[in-house]
N, C-alpha and C. Protein backbone atom coordinates (compact mmCIF):
# COMPACT_ATOMS: atom_id res chain seq x y z
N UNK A 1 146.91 91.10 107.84
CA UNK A 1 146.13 91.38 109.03
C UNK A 1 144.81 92.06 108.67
N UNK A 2 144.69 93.00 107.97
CA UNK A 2 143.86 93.47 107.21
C UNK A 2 142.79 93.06 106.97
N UNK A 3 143.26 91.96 105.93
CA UNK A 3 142.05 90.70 105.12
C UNK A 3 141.46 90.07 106.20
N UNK A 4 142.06 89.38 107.41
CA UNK A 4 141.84 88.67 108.15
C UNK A 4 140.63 89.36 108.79
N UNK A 5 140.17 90.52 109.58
CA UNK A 5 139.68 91.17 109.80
C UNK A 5 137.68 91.03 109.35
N UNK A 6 137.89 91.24 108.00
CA UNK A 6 136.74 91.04 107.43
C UNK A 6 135.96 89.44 107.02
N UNK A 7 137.70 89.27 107.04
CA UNK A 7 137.24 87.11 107.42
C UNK A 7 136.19 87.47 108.48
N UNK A 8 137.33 87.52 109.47
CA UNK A 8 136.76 86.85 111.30
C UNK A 8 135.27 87.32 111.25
N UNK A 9 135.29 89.24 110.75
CA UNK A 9 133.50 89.40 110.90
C UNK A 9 132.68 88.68 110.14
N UNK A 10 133.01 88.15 109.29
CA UNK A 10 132.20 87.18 107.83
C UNK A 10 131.82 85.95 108.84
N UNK A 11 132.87 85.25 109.32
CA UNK A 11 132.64 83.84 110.23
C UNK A 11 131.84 84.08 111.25
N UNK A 12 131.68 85.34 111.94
CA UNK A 12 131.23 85.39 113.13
C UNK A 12 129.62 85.64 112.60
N UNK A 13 129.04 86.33 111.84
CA UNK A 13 128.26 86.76 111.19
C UNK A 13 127.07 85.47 110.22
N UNK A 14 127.90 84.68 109.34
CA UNK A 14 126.90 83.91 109.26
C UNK A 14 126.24 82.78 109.76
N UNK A 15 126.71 82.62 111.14
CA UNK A 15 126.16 81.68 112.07
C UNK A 15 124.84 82.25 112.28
N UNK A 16 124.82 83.76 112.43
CA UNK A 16 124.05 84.35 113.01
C UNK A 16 122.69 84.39 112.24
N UNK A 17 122.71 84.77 110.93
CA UNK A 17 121.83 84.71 109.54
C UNK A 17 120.27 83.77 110.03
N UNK A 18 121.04 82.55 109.87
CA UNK A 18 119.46 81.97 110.40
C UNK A 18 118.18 82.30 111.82
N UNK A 19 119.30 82.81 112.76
CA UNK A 19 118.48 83.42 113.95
C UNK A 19 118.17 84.24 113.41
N UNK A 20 119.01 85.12 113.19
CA UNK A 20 117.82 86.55 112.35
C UNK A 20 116.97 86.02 111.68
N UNK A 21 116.73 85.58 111.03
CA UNK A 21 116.20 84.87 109.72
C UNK A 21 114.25 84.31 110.85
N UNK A 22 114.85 83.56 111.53
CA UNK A 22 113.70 83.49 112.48
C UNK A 22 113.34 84.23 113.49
N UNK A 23 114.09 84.99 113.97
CA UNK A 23 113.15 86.34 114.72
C UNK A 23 112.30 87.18 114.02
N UNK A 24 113.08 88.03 112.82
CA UNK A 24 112.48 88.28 111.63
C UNK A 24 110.76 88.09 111.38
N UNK A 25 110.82 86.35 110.96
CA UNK A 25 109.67 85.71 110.59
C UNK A 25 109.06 85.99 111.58
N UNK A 26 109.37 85.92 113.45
CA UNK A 26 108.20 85.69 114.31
C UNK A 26 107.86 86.95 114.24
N UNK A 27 108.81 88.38 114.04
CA UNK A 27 108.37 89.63 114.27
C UNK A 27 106.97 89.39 113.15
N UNK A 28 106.73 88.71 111.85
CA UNK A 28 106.13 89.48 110.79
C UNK A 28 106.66 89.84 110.43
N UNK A 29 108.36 90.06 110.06
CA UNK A 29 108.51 91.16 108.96
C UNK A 29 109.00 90.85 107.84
N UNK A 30 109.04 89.37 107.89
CA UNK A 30 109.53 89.21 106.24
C UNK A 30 108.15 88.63 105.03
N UNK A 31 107.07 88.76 105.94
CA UNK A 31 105.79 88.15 105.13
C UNK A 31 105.92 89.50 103.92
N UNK A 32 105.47 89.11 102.50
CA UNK A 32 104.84 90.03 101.96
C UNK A 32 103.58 91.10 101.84
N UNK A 33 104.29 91.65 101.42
CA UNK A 33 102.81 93.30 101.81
C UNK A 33 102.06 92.40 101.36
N UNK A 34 100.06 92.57 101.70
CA UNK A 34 99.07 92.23 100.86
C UNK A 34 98.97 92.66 99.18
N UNK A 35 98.34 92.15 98.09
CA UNK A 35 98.95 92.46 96.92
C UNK A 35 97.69 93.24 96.57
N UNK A 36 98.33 94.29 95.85
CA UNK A 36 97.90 95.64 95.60
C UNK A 36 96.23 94.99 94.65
N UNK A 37 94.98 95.77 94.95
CA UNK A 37 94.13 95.12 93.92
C UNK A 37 94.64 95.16 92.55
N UNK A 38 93.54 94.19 91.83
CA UNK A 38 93.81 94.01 90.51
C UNK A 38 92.71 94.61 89.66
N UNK A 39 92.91 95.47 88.41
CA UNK A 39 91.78 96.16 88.14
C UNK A 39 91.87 96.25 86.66
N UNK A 40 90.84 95.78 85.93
CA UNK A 40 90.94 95.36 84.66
C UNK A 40 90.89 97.02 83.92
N UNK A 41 91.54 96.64 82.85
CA UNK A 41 91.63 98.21 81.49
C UNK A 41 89.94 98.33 81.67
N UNK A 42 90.31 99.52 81.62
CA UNK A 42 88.92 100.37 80.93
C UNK A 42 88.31 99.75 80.04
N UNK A 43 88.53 98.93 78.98
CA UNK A 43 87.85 98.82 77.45
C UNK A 43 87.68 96.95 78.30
N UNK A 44 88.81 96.38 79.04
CA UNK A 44 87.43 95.38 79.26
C UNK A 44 87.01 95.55 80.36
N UNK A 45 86.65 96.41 81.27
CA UNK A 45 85.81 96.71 82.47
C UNK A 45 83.92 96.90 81.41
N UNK A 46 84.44 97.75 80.38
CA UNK A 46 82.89 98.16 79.68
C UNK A 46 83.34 98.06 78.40
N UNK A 47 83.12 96.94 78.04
CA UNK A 47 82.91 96.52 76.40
C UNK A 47 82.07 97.31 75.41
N UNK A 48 82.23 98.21 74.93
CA UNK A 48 81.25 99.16 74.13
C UNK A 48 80.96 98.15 73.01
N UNK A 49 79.58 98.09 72.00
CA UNK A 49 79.43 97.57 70.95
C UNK A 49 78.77 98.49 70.42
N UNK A 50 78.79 98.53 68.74
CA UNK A 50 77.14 99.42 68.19
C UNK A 50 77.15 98.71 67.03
N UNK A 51 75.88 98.78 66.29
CA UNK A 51 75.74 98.53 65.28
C UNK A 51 74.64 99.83 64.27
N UNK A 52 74.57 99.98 63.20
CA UNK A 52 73.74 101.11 62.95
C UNK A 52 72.96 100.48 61.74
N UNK A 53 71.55 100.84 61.67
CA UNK A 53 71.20 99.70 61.07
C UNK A 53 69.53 100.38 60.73
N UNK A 54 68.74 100.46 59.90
CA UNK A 54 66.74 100.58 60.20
C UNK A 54 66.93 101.89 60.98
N UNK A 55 67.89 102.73 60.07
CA UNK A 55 67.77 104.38 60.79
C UNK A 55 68.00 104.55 62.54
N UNK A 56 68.77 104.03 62.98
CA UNK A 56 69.10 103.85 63.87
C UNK A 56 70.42 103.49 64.46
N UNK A 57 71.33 103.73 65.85
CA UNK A 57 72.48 103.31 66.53
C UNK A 57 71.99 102.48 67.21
N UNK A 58 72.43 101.43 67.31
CA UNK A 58 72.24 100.86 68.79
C UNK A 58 73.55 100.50 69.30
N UNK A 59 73.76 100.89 70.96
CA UNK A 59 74.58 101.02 71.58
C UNK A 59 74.58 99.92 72.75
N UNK A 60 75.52 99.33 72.80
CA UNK A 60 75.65 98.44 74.01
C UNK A 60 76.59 97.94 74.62
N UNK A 61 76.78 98.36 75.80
CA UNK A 61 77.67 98.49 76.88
C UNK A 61 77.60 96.89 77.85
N UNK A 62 78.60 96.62 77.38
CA UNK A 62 78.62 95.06 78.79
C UNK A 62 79.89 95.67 79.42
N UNK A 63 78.88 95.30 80.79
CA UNK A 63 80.00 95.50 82.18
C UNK A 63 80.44 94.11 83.12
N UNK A 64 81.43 94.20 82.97
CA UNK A 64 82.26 93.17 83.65
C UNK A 64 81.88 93.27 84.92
N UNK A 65 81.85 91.44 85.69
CA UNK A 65 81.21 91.48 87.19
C UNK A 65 82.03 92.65 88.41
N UNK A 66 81.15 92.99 89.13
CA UNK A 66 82.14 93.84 90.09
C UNK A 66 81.88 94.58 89.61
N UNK A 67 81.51 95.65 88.03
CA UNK A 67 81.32 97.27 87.63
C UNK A 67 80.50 97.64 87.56
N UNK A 68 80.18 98.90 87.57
CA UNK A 68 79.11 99.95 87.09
C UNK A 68 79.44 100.94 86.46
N UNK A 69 78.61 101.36 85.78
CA UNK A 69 78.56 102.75 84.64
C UNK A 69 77.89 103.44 85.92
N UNK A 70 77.80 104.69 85.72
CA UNK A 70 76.83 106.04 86.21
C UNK A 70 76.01 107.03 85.58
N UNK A 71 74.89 106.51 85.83
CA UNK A 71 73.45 107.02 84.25
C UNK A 71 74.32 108.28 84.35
N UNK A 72 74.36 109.40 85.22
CA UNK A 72 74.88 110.67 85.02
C UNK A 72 75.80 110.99 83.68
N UNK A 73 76.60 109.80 83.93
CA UNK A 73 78.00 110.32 82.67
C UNK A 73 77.52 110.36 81.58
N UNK A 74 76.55 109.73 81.49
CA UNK A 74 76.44 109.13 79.78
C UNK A 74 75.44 110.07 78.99
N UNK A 75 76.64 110.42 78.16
CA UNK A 75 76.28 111.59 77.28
C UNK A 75 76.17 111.34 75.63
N UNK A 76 75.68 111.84 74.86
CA UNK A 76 76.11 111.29 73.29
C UNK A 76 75.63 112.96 72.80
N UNK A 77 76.70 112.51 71.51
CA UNK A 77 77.24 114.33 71.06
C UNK A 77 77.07 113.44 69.21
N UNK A 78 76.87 114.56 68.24
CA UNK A 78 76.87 114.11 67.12
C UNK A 78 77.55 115.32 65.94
N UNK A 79 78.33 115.00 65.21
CA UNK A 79 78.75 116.14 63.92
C UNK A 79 78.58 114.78 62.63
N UNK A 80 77.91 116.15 62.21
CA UNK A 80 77.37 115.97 60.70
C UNK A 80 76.41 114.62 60.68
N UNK A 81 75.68 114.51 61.86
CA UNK A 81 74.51 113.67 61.99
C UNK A 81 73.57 114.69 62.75
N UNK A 82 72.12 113.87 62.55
CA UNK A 82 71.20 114.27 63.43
C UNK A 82 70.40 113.38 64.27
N UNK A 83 70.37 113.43 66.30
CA UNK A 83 69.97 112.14 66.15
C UNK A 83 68.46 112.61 66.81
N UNK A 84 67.71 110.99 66.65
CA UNK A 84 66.46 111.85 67.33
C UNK A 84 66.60 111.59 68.74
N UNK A 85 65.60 111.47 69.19
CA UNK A 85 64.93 111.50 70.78
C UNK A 85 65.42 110.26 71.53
N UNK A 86 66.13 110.04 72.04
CA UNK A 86 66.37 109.47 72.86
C UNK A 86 66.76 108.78 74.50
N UNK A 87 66.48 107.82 75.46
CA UNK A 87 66.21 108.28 76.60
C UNK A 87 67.23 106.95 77.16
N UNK A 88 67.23 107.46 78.47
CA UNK A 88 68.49 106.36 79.29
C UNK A 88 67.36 105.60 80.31
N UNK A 89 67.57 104.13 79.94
CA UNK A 89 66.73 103.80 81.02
C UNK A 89 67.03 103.93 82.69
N UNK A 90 65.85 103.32 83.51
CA UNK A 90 66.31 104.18 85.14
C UNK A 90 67.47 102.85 85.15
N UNK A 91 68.21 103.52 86.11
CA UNK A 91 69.81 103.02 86.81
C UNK A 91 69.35 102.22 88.07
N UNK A 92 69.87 101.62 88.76
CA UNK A 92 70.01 101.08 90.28
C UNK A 92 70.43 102.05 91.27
N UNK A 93 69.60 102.75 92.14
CA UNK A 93 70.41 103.02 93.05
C UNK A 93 71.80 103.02 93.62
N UNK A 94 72.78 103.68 94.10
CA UNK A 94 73.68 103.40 94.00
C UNK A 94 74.32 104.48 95.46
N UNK A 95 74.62 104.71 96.39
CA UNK A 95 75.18 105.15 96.93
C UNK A 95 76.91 105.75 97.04
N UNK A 96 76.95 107.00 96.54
CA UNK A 96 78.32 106.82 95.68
C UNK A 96 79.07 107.73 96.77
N UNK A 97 80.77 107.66 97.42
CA UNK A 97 81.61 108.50 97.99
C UNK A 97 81.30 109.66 97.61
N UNK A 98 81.63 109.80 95.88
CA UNK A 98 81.63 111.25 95.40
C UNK A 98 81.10 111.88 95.27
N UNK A 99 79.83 111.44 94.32
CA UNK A 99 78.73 111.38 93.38
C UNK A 99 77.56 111.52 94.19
N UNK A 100 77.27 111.06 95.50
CA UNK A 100 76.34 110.61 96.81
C UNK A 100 75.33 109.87 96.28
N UNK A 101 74.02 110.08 96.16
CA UNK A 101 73.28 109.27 95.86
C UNK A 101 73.02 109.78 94.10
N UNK A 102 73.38 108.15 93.53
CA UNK A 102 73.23 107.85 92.12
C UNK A 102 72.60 106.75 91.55
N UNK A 103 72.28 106.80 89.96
CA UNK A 103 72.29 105.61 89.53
C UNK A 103 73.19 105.04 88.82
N UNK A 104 73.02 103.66 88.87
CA UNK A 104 74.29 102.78 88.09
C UNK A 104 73.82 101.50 87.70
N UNK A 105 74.32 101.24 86.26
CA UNK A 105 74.24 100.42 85.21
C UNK A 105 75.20 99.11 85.29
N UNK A 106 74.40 97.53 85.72
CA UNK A 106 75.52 96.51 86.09
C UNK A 106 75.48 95.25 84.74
N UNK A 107 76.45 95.02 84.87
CA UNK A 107 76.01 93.49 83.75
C UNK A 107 75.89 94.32 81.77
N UNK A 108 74.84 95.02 81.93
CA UNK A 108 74.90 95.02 80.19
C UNK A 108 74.05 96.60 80.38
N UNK A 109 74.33 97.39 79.58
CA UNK A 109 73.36 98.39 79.31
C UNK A 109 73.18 98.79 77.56
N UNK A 110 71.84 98.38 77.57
CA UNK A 110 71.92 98.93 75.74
C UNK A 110 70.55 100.68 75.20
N UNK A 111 71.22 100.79 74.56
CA UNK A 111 70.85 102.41 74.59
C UNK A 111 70.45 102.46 72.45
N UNK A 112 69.03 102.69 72.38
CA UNK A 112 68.60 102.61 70.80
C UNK A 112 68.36 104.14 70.74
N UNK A 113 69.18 104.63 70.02
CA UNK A 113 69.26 105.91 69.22
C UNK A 113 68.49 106.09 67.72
N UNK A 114 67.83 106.90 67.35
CA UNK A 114 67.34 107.04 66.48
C UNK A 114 67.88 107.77 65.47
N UNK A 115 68.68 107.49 64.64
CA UNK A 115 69.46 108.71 63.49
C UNK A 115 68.52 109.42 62.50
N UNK A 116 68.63 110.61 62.58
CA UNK A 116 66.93 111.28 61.23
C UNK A 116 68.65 111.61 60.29
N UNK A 117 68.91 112.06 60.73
CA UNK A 117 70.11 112.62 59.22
C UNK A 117 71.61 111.96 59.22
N UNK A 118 72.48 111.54 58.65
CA UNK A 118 73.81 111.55 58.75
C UNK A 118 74.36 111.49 57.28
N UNK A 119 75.74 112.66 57.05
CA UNK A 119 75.96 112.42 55.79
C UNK A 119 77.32 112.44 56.22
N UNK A 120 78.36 112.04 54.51
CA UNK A 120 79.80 111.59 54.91
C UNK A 120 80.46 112.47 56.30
N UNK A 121 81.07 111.31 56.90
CA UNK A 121 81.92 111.93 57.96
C UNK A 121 81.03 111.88 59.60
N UNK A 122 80.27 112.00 59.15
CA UNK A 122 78.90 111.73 60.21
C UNK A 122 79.75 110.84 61.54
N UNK A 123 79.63 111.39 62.72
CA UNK A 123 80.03 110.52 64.11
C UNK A 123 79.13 110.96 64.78
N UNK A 124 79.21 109.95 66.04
CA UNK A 124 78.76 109.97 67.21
C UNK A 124 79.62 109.67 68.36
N UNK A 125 79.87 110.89 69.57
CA UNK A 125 80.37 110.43 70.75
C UNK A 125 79.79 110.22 71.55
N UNK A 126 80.22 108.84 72.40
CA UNK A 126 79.59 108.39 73.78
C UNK A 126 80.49 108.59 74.68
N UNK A 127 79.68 109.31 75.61
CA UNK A 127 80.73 109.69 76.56
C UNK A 127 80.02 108.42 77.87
N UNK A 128 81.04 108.13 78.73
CA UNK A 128 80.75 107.21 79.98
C UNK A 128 82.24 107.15 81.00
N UNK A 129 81.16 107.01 82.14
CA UNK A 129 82.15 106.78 83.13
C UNK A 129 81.79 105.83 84.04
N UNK A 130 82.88 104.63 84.35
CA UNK A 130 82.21 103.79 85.37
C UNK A 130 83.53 103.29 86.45
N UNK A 131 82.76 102.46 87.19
CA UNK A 131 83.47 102.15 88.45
C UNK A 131 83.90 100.58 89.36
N UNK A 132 84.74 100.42 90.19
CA UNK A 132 84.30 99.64 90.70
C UNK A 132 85.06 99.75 92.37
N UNK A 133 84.81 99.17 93.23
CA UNK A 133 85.33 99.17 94.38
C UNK A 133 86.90 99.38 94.56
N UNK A 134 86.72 100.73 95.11
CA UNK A 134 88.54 101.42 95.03
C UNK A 134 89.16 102.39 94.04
N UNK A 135 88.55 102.30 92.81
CA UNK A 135 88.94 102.75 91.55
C UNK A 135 87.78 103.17 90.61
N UNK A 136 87.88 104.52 90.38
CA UNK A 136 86.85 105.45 89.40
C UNK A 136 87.73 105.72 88.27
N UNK A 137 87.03 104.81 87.16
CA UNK A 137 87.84 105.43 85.79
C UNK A 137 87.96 106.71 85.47
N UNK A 138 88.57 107.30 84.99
CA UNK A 138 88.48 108.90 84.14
C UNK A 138 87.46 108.95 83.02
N UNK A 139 86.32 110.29 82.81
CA UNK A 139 85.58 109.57 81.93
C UNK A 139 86.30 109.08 80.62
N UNK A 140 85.49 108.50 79.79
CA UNK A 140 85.69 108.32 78.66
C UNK A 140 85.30 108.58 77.82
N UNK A 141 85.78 108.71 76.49
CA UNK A 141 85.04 108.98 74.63
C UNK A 141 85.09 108.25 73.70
N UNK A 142 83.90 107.66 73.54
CA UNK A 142 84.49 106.70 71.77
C UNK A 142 83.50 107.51 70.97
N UNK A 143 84.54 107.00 69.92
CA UNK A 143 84.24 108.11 68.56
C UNK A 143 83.75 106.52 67.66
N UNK A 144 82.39 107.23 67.20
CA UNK A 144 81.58 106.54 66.71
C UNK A 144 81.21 106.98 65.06
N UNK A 145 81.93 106.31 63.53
CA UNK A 145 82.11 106.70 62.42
C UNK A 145 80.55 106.14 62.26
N UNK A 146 79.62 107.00 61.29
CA UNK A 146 78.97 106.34 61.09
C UNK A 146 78.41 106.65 59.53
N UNK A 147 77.85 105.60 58.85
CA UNK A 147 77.58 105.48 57.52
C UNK A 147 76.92 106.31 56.83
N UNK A 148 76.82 107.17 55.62
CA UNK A 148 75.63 108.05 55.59
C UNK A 148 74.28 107.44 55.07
N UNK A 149 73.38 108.31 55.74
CA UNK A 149 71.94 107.93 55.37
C UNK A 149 71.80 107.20 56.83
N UNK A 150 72.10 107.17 57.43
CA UNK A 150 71.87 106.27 58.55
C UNK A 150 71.95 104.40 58.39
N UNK A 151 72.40 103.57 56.85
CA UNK A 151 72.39 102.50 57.01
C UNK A 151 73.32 101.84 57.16
């Protein structure tokens, strides 16, 4: 008698499945959530390159469509080098949540550093931070080994 019990509710029950099944659907509630954005790594959002070369770094940043850098972040730090004078070109306007009014770097940004000294062990850090609709990276640091003598 027992068993029978959980029969009868089993029989009575999956007749029912498909009506649910289509009320369900008309409510909306079995569609899937919208899918969460998609947001590329850090390293390919901004492709860092350098080469060091004729007493000099050159630095260059490609930004994937949809990103920006923020002239603000971008910093460069040096041990056991010396670099010379160097300048960030102007940014795009940029109207930022956080930041409010900024500039920002789209498509490619390249940055020529001038090295006067570097001996063994010699680096350079670039610091940057960039963005895109929804999502602000954390800044970042690459550590930049560089040759002595500057070649």
């Amino acid at each position: 008698m027992l068993l029978r019990i959980p029969a009868l509710l089993l029989a009575f029950a999956l007749p029912l499945a498909p009506a649910q099944a289509g009320l369900l659907e008309r409510l909306g509630l079995t569609k899937a959530a919208p899918a969460a954005p998609s947001f590329l790594p850090v390293e390919q959002a901004f492709v860092v390159r350098h080469r060091q070369g004729d007493g000099r770094l050159t630095l260059t940043v490609d930004i994937a469509s949809g990103y920006y850098l923020y002239r603000h972040s971008l910093a460069l730090s040096a041990e056991q080098a010396e670099l010379g004078d160097w300048t960030l070109p102007e940014g795009r306007p940029h109207q930022d949540e956080y930041f409010g009014q900024s500039q920002v770097y789209h498509q490619e940004l390249q940055l020529q550093v001038p090295l006067r000294a570097t001996a063994d062990g010699g680096r350079v850090e670039f610091r940057y931070q960039g963005c895109t609709t929804g999502l602000c990276y954390p800044p970042q640091v690459l550590s930049i080994h560089l040759a002595p003598n500057g070649d």
